[in-house]
C-alpha atoms as a PDB file:
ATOM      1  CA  UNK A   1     -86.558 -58.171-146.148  1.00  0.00           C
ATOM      2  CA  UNK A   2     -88.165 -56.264-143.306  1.00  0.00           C
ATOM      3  CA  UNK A   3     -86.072 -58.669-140.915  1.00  0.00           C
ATOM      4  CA  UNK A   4     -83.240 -58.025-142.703  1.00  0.00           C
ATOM      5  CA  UNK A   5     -83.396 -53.946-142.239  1.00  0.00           C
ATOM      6  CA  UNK A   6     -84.341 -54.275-138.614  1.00  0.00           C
ATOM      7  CA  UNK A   7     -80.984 -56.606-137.940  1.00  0.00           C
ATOM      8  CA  UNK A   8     -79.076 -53.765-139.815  1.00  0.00           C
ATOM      9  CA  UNK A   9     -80.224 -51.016-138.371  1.00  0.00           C
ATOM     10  CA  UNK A  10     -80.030 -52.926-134.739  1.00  0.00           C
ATOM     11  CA  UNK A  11     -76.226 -53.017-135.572  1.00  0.00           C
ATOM     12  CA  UNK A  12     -75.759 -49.763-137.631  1.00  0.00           C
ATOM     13  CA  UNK A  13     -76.878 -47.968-134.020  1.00  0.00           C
ATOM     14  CA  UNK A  14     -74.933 -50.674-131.901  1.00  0.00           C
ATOM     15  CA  UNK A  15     -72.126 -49.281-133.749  1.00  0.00           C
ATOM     16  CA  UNK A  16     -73.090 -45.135-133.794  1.00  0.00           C
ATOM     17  CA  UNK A  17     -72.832 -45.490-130.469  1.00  0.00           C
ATOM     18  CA  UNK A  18     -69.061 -46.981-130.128  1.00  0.00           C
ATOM     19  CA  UNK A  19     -68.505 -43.688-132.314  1.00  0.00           C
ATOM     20  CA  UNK A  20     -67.533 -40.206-131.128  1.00  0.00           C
ATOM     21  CA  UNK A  21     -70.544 -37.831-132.252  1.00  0.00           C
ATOM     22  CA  UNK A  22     -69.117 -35.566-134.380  1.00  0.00           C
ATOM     23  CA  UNK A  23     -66.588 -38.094-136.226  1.00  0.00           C
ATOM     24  CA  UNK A  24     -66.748 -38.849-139.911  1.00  0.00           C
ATOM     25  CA  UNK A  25     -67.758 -42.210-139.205  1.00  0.00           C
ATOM     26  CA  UNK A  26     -70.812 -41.269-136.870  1.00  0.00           C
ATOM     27  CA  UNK A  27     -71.991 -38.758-139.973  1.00  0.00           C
ATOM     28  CA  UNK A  28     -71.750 -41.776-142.199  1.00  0.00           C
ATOM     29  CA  UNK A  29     -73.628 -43.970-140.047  1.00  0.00           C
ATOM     30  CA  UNK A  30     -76.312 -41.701-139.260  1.00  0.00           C
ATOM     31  CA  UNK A  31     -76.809 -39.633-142.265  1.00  0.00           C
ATOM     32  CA  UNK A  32     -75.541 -42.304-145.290  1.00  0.00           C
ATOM     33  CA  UNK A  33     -76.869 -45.267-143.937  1.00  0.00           C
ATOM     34  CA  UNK A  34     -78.510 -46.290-147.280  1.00  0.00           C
ATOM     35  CA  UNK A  35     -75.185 -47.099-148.514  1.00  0.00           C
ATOM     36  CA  UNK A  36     -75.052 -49.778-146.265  1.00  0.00           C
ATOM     37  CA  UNK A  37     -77.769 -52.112-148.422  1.00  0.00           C
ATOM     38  CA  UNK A  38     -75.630 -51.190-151.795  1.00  0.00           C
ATOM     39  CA  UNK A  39     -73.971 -54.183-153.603  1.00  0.00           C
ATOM     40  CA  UNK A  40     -70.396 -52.827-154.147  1.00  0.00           C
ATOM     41  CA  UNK A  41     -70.307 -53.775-157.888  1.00  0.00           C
ATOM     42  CA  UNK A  42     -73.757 -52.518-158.946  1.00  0.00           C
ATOM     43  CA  UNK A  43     -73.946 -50.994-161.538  1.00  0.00           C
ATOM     44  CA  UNK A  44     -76.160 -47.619-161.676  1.00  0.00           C
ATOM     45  CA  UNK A  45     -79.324 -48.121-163.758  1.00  0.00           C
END
């Protein structure tokens, strides 16, 4: 699991940085990032 955060945060930056600062998707990436490990059909417990 460890590995598996490391390899998405390794790309998560990769891509913050083919981002304008400032842009909606930079925010996202930087500030929402947990949304990133979020099945899209969970269901809130």
């Amino acid at each position: 699991m460890q590995e598996f955060n490391r390899r998405l945060t390794e790309v998560r930056i990769r891509t913050m940085k083919g981002t304008l600062k400032g842009s909606d998707e930079y925010y996202l990436l930087k500030h929402q990032n947990h949304l990133l490990g979020v099945k899209p059909n969970a269901k809130e417990a």
